[in-house]
N, C-alpha and C. Protein backbone atom coordinates (compact mmCIF):
# COMPACT_ATOMS: atom_id res chain seq x y z
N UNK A 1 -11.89 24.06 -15.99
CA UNK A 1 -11.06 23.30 -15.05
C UNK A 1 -9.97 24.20 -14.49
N UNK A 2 -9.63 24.52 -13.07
CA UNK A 2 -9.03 25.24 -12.63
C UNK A 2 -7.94 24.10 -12.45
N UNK A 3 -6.40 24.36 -12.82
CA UNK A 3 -5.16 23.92 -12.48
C UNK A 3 -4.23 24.52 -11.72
N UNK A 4 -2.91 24.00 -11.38
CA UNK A 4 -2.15 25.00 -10.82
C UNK A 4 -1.00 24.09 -10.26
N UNK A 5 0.40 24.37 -10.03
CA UNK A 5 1.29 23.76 -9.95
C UNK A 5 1.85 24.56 -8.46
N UNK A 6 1.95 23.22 -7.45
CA UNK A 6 2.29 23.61 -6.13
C UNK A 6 3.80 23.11 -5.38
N UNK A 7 4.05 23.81 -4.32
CA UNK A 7 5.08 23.09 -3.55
C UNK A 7 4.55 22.38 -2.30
N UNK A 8 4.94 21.07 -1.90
CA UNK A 8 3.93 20.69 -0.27
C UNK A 8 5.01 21.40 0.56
N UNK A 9 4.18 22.01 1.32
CA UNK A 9 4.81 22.95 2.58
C UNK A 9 4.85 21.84 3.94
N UNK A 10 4.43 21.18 4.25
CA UNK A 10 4.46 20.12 5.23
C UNK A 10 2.09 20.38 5.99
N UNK A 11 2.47 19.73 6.71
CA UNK A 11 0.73 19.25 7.29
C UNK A 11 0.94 20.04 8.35
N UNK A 12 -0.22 20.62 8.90
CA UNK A 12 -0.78 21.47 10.14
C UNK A 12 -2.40 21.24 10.69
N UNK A 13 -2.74 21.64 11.54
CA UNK A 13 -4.25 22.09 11.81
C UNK A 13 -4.70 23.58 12.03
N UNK A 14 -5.74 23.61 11.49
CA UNK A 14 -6.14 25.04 11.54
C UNK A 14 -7.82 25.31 12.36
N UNK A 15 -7.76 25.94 13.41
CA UNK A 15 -9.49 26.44 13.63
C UNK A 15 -10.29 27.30 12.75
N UNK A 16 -11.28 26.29 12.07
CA UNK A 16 -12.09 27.20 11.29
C UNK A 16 -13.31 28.12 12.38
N UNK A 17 -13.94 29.05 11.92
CA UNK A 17 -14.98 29.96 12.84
C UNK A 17 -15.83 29.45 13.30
N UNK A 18 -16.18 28.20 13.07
CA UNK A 18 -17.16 27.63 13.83
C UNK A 18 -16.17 26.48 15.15
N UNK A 19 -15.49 26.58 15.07
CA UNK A 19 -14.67 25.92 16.26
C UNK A 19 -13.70 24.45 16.15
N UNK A 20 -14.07 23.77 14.64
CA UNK A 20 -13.48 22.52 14.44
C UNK A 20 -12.54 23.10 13.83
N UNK A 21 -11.59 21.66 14.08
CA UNK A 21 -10.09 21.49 14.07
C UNK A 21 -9.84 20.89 12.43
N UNK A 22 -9.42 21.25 11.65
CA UNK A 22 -9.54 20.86 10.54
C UNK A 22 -7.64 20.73 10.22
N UNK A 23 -7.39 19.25 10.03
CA UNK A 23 -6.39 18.50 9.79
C UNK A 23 -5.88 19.05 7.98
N UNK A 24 -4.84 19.97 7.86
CA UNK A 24 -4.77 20.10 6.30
C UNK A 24 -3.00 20.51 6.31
N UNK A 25 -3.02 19.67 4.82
CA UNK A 25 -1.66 19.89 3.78
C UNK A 25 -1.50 21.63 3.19
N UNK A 26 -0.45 21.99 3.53
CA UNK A 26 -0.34 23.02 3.25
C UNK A 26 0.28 23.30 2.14
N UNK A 27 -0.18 24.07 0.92
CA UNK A 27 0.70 24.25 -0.35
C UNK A 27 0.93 25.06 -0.71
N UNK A 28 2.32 25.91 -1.47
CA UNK A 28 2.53 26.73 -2.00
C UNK A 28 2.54 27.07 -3.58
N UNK A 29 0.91 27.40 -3.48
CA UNK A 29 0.82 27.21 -4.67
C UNK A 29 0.79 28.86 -6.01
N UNK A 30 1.22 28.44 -6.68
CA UNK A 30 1.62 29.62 -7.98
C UNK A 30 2.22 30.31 -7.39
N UNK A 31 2.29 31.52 -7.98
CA UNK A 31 1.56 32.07 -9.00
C UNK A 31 2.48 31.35 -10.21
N UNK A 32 1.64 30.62 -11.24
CA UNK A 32 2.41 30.23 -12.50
C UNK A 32 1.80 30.94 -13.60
N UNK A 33 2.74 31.21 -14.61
CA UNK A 33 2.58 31.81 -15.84
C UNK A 33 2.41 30.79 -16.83
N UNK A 34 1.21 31.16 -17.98
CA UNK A 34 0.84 29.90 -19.03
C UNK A 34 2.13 30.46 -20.10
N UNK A 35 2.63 29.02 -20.53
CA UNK A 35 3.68 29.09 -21.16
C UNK A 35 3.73 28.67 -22.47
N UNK A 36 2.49 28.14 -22.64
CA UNK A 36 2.42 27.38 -24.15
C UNK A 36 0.57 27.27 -24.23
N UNK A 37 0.39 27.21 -25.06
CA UNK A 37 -1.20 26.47 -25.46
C UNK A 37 -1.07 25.20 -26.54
N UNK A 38 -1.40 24.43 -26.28
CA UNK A 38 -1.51 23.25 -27.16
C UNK A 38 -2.94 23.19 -27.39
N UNK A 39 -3.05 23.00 -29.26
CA UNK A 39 -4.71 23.24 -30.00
C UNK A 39 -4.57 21.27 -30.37
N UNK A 40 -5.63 21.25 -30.93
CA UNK A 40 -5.82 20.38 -31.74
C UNK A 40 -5.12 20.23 -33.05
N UNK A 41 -5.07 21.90 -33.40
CA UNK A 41 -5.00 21.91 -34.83
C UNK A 41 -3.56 21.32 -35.20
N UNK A 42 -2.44 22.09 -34.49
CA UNK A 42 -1.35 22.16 -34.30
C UNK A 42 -0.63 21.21 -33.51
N UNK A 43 -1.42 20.27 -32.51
CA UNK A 43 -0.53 19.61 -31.55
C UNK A 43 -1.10 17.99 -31.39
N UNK A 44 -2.85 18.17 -32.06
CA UNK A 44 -3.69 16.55 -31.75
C UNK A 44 -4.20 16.77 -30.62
N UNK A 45 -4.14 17.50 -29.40
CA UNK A 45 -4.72 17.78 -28.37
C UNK A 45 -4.54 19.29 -27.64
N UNK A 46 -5.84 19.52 -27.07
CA UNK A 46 -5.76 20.86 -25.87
C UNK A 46 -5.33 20.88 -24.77
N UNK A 47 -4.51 21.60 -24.22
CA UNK A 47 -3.97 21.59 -22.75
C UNK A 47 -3.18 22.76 -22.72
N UNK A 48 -3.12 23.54 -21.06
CA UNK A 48 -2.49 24.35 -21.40
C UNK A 48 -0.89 24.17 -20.51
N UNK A 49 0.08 24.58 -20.71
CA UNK A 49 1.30 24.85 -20.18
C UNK A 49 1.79 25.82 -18.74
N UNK A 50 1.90 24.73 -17.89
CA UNK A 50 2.42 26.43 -16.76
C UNK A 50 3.67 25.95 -16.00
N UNK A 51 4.02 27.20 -15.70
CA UNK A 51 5.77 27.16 -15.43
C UNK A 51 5.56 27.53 -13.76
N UNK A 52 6.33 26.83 -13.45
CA UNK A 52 6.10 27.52 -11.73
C UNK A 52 7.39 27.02 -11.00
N UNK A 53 8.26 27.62 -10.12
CA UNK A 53 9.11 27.73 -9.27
C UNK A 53 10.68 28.49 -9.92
N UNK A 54 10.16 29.77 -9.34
CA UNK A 54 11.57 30.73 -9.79
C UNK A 54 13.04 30.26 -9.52
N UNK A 55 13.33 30.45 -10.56
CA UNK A 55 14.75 30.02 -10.33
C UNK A 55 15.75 30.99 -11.21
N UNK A 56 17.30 30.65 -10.78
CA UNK A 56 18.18 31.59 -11.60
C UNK A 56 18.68 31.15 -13.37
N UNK A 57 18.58 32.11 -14.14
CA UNK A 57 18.85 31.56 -15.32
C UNK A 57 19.85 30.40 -15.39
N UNK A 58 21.17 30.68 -14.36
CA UNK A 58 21.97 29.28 -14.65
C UNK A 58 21.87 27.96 -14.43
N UNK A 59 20.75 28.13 -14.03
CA UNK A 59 20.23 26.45 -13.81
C UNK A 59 19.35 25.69 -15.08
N UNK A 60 18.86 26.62 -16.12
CA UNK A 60 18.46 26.13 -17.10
C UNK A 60 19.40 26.11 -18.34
N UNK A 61 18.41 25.12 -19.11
CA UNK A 61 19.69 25.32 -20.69
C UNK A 61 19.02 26.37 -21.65
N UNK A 62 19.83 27.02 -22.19
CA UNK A 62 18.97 27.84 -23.41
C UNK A 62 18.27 27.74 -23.81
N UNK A 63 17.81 26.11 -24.53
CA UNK A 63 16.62 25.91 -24.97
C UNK A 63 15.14 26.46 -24.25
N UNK A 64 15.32 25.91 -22.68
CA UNK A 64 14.41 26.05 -21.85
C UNK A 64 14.08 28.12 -21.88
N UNK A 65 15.32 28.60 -21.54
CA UNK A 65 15.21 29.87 -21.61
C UNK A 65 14.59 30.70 -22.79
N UNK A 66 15.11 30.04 -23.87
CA UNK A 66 14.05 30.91 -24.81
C UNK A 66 12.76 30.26 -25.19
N UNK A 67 12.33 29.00 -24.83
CA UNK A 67 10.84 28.64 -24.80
C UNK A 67 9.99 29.86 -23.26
N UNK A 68 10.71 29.69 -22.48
CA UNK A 68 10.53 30.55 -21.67
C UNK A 68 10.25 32.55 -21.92
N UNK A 69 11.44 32.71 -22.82
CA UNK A 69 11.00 34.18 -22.93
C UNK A 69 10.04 34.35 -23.75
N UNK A 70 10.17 33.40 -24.74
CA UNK A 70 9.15 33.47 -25.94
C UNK A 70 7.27 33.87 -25.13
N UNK A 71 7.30 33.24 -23.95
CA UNK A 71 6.34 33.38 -23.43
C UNK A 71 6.40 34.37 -22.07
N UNK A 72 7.19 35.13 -22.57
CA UNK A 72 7.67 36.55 -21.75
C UNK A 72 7.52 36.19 -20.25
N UNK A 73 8.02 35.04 -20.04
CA UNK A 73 8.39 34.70 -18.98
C UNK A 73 9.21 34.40 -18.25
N UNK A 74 9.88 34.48 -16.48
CA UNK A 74 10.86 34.46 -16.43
C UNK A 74 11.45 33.35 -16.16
N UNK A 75 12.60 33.15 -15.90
CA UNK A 75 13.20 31.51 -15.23
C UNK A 75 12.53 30.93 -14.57
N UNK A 76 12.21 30.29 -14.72
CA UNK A 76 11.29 28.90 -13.38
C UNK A 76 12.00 27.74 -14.06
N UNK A 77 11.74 26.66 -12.66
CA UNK A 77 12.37 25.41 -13.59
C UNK A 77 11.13 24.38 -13.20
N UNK A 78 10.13 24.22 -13.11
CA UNK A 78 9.55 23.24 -13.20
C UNK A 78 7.77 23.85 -14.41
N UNK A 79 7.63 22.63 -15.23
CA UNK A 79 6.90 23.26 -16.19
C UNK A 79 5.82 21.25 -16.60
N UNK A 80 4.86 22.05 -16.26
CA UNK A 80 3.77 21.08 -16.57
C UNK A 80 2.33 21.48 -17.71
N UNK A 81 1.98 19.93 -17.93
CA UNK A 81 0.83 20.38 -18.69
C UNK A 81 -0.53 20.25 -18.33
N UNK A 82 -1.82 20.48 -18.21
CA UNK A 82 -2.78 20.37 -17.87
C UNK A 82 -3.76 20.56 -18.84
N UNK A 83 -4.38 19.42 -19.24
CA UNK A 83 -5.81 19.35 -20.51
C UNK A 83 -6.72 20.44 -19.82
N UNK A 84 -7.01 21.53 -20.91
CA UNK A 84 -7.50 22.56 -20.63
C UNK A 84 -8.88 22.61 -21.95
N UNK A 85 -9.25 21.50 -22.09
CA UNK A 85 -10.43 21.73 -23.23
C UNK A 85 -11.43 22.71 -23.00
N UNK A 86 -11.53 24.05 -22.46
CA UNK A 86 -12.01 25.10 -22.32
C UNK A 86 -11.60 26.15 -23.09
N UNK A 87 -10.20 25.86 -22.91
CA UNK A 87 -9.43 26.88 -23.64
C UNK A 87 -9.80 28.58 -23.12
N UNK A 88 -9.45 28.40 -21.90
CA UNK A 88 -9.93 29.94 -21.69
C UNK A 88 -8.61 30.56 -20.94
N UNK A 89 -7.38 29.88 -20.91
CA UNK A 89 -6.55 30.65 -20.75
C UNK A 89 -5.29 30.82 -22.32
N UNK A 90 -5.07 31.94 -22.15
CA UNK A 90 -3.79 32.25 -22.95
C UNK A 90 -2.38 32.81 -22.63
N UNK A 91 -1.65 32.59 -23.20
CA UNK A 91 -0.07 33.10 -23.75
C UNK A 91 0.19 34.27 -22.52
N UNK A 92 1.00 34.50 -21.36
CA UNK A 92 1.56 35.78 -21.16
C UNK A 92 0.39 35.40 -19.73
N UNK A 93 -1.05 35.14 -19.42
CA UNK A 93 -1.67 34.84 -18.65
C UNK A 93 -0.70 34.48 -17.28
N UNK A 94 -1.17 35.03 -15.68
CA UNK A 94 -0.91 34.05 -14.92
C UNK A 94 -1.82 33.24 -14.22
N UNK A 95 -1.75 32.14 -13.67
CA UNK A 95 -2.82 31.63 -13.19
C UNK A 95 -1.94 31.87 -11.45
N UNK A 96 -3.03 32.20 -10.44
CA UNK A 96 -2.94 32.10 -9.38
C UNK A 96 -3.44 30.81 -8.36
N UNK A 97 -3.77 31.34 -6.90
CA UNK A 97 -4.12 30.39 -6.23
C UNK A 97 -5.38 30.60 -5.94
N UNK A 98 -6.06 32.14 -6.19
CA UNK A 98 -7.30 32.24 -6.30
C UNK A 98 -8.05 31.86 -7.43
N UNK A 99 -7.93 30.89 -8.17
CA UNK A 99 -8.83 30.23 -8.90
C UNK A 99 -9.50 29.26 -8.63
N UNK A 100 -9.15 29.20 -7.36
CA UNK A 100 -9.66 27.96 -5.88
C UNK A 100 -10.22 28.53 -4.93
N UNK A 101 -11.27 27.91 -4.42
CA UNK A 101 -12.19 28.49 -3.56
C UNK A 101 -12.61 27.29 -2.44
N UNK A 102 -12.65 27.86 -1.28
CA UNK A 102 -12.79 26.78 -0.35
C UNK A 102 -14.50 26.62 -0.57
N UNK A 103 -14.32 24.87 -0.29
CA UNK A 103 -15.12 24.10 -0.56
C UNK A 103 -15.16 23.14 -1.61
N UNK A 104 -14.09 23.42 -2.59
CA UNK A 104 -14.23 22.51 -4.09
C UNK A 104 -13.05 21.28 -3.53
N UNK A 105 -13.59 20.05 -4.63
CA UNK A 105 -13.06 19.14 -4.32
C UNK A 105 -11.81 18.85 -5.62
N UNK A 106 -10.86 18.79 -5.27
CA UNK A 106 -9.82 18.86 -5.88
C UNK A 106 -8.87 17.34 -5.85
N UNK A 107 -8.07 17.16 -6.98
CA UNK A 107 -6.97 16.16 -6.75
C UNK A 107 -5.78 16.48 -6.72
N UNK A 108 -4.85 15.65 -6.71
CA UNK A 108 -3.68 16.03 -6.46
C UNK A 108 -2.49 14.75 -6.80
N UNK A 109 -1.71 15.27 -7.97
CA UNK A 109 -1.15 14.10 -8.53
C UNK A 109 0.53 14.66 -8.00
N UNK A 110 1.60 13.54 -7.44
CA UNK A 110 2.42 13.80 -6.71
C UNK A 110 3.55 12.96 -6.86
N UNK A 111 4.94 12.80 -6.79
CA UNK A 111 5.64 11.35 -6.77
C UNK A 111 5.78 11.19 -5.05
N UNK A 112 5.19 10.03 -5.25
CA UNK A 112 5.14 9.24 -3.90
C UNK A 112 6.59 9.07 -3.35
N UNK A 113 6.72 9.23 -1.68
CA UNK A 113 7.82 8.95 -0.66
C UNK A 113 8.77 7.63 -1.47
N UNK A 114 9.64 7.13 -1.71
CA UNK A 114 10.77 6.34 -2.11
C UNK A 114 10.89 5.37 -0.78
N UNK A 115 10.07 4.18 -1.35
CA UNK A 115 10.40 3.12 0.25
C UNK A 115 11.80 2.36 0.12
N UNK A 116 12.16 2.15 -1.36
CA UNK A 116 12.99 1.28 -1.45
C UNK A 116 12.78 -0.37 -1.76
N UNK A 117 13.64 -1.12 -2.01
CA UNK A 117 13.38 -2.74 -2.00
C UNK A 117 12.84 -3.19 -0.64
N UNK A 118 11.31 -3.59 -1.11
CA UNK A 118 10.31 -4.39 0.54
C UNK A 118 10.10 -5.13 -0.03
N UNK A 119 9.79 -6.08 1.08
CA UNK A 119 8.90 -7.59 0.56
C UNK A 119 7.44 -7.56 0.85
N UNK A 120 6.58 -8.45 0.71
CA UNK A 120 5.28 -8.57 0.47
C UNK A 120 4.54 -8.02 1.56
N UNK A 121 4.79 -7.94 3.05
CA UNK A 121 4.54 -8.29 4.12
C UNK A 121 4.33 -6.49 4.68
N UNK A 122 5.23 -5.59 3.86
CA UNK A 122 4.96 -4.71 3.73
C UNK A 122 4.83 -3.91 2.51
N UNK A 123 5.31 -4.32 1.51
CA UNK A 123 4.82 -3.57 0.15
C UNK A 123 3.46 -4.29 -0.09
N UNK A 124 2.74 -4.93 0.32
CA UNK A 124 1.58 -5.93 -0.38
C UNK A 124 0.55 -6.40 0.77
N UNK A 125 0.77 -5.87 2.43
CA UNK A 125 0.14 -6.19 3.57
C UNK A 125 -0.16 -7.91 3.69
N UNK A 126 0.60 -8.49 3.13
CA UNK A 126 0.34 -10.25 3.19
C UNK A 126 1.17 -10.78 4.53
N UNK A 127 -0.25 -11.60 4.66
CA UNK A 127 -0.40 -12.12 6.40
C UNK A 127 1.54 -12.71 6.25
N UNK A 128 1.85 -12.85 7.47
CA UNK A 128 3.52 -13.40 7.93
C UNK A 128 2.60 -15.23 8.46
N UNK A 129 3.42 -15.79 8.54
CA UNK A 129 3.70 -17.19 8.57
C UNK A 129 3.81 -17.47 9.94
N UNK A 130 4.13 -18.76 10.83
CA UNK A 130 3.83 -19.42 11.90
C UNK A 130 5.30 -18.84 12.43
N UNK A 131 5.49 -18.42 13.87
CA UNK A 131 6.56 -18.09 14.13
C UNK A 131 6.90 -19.55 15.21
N UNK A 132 5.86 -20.20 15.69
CA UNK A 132 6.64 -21.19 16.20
C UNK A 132 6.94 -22.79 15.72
N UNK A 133 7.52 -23.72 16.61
CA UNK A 133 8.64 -24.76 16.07
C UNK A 133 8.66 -24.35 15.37
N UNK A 134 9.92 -24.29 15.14
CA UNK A 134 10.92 -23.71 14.26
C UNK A 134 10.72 -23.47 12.60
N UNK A 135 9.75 -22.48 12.47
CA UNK A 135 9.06 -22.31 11.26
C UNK A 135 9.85 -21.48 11.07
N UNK A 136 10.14 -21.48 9.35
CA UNK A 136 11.38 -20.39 8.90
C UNK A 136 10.56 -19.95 7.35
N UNK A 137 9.00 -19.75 7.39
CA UNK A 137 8.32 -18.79 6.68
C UNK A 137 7.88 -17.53 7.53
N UNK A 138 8.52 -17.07 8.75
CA UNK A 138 7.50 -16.20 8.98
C UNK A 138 7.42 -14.83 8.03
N UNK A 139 8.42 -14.26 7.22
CA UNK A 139 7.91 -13.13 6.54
C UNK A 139 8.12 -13.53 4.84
N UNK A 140 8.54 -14.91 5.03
CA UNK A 140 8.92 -15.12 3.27
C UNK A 140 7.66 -14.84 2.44
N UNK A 141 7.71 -15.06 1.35
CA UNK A 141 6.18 -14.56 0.64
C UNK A 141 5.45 -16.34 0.63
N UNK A 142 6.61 -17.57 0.94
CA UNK A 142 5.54 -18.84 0.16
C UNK A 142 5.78 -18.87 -0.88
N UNK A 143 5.22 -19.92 -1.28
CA UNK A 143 4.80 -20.43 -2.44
C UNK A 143 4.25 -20.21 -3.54
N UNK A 144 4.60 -19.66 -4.74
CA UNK A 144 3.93 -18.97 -5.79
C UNK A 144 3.57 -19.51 -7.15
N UNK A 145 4.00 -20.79 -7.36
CA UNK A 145 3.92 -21.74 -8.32
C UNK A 145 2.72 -22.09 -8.34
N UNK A 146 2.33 -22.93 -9.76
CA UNK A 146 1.00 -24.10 -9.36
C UNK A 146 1.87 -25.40 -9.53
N UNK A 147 1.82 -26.11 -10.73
CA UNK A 147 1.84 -27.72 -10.24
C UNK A 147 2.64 -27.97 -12.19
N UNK A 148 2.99 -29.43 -12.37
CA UNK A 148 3.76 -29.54 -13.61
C UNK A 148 2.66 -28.91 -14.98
N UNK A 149 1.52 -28.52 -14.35
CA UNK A 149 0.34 -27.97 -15.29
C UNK A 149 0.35 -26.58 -14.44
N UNK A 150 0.50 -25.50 -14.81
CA UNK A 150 0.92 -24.79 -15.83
C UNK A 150 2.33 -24.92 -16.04
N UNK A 151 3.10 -25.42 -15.01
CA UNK A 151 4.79 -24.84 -14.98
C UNK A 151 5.39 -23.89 -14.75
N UNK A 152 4.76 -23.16 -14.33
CA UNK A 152 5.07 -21.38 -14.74
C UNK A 152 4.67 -20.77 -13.54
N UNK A 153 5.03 -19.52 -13.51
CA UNK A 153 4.26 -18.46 -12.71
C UNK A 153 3.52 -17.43 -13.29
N UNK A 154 1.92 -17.16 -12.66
CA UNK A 154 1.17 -16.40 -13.68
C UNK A 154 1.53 -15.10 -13.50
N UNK A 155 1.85 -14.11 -14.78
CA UNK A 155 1.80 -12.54 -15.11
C UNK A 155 1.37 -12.19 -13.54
N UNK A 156 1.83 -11.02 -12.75
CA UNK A 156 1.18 -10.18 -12.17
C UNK A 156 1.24 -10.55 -10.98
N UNK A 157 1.48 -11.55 -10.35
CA UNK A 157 1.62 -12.32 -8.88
C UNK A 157 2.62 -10.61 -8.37
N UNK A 158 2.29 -10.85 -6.80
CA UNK A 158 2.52 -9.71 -6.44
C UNK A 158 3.87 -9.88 -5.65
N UNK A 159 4.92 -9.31 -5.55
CA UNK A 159 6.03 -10.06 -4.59
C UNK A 159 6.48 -9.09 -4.34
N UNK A 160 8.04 -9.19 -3.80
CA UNK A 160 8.93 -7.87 -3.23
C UNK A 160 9.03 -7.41 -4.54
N UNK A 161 9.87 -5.92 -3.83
CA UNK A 161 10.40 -5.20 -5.37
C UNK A 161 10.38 -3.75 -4.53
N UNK A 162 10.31 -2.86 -5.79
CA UNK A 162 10.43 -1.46 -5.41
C UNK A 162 9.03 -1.11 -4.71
N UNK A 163 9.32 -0.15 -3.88
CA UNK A 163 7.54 0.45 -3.25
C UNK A 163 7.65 1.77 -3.01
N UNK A 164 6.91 2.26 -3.56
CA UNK A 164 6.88 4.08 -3.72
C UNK A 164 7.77 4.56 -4.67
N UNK A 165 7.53 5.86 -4.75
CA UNK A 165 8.63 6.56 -6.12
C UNK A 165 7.90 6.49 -7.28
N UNK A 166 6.84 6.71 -7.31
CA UNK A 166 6.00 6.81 -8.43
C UNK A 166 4.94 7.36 -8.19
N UNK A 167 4.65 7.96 -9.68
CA UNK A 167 3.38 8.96 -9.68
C UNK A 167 1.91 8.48 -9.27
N UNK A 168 1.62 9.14 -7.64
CA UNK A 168 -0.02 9.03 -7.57
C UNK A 168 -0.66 10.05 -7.36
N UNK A 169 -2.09 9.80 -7.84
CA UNK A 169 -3.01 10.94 -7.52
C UNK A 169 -4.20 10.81 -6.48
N UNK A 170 -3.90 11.87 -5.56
CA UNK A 170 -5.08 11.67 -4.66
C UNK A 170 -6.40 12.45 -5.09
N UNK A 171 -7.49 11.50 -5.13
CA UNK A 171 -8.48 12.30 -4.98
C UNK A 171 -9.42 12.61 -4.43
N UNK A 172 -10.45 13.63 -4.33
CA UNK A 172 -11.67 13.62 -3.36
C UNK A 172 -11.19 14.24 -1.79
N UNK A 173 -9.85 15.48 -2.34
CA UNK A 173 -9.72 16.62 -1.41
C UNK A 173 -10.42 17.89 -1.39
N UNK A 174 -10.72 18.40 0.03
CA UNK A 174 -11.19 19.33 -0.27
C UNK A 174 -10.09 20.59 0.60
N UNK A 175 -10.77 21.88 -0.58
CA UNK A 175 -10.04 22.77 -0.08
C UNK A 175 -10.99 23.27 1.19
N UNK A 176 -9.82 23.48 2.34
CA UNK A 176 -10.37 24.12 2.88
C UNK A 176 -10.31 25.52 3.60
N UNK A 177 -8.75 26.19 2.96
CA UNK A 177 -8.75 27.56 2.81
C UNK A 177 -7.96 28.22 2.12
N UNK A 178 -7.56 29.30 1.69
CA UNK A 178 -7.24 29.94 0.64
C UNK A 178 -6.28 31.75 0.84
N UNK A 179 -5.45 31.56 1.18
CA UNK A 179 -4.29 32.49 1.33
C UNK A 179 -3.53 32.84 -0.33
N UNK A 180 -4.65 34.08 -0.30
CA UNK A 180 -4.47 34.76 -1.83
C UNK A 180 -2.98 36.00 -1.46
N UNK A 181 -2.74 36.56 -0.22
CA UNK A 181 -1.73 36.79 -0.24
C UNK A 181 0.04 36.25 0.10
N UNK A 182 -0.25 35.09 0.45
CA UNK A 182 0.90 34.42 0.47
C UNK A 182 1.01 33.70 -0.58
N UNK A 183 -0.16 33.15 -1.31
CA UNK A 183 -0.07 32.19 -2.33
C UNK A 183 -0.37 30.85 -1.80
N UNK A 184 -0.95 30.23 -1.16
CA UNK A 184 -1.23 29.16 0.07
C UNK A 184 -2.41 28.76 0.07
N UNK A 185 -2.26 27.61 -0.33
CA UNK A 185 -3.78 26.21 -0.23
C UNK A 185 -3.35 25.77 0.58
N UNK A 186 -4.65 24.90 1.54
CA UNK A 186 -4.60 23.98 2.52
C UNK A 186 -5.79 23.45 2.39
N UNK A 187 -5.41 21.99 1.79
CA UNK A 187 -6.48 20.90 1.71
C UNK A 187 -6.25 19.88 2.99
N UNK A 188 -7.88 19.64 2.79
CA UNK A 188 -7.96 18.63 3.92
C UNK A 188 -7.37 17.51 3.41
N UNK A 189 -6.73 16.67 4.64
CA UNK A 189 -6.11 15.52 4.23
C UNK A 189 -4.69 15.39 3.74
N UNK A 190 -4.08 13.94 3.75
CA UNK A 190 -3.20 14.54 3.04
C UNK A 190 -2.40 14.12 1.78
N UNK A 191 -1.48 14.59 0.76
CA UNK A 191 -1.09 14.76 -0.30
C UNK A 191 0.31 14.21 -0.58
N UNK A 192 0.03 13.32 -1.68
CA UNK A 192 1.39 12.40 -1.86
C UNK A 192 2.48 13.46 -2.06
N UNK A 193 3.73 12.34 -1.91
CA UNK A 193 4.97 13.12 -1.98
C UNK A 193 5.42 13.41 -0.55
N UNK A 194 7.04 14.04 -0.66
CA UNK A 194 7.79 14.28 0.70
C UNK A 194 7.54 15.89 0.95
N UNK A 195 8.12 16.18 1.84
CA UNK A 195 8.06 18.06 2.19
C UNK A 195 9.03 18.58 1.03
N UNK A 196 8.06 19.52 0.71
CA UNK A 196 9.07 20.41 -0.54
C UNK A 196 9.02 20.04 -2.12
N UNK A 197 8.36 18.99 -1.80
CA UNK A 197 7.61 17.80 -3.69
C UNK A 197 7.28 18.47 -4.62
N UNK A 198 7.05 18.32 -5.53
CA UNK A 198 6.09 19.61 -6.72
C UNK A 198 4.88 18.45 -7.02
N UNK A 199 3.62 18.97 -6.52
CA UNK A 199 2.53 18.46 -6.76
C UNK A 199 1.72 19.41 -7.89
N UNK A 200 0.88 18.37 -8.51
CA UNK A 200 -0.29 18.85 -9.54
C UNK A 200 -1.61 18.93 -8.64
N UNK A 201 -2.17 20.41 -9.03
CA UNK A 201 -3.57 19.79 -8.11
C UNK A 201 -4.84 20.90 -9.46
N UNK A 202 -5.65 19.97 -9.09
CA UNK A 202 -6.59 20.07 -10.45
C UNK A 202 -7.94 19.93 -9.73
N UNK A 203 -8.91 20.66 -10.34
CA UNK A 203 -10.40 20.29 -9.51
C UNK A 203 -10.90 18.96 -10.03
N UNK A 204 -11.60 18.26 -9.40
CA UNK A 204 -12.03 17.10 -9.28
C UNK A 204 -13.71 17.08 -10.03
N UNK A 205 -13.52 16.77 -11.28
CA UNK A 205 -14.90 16.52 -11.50
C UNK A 205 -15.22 17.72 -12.54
């Protein structure tokens, strides 16, 4: 399983050699250094550790810094894990962006844009209400009760509240090119999160 920890650079189009216009998310991805290995023996599960986005020592706490050197690595501040039951990377390793090859289908797990408090009508696409005589449901949600049997409202009914700001994963992207000297993926389609996000992207399958 090829992993790798990215920045979203914002969306573009690019002409591939045969002449189509191919719509893609641009990422800046690695180079990250593996920072830990987690076994079975030692941890209950495999996965491996990678650190990615340089930063200056004063932005971390010591702790972070010497888990960091320990793995003779330098300051970065963002550090993820990825189930690696292959186990074919180790300690001191970096993983790049060439471990991706255009054509593979990849995912991409991200924290979604922050909508804020919406109501149904747009957090939930539920039809709006009669706008004429003087109807005063047009965007309320209605009626959500049943009757003196149950009394209640059932678990899970869908209403306003928060929308976005939470972790999703897209999947069933494909790469469709590969800038081994800048460090730069560009998948088709596009990839949760705002410009500048730290996305996970993992092959698919």
């Amino acid at each position: 399983m090829a992993a790798i920890l990215a920045k979203k650079l914002g969306m573009t189009q690019v002409f591939l050699d045969d002449g189509r216009i191919e719509r893609v998310t641009v990422l800046e991805a690695g180079p990250c250094p593996v920072t830990a290995i987690r076994t079975h023996d030692r941890d209950g599960y495999e996965a491996v550790q990678l650190a990615f986005g340089v930063t200056k020592e004063k932005h971390l706490t010591r702790a972070q810094l010497g888990h960091l050197k320990k793995a003779d690595a330098g300051p970065h501040r963002h550090l993820a894990e990825f189930r690696d039951e292959a186990g074919e990377l180790q300690v001191g390793e970096t993983v790049t962006v060439e471990a991706f090859e255009p054509g593979q289908s990849v995912k991409i797990s991200g924290k979604s844009k922050g909508k804020g408090f919406q109501g149904t009508v747009k957090r939930h696409n539920f039809s709006r209400g009669p706008v004429s005589h003087g109807s005063h449901n047009v965007r309320a949600p209605g009626s959500i009760g049943a009757a003196a049997y149950p009394a209640r409202v059932f678990k899970g009914i869908r209403g306003p509240g928060q929308m976005g700001n939470k972790r999703v994963t897209q999947r069933g992207l494909e790469v469709v090119l590969v800038d081994a000297a800048q460090n730069l993926l560009m998948v088709r389609g596009s990839v949760p999160g705002a410009r500048n996000g730290i996305v996970e992207v993992r092959t698919d399958g």
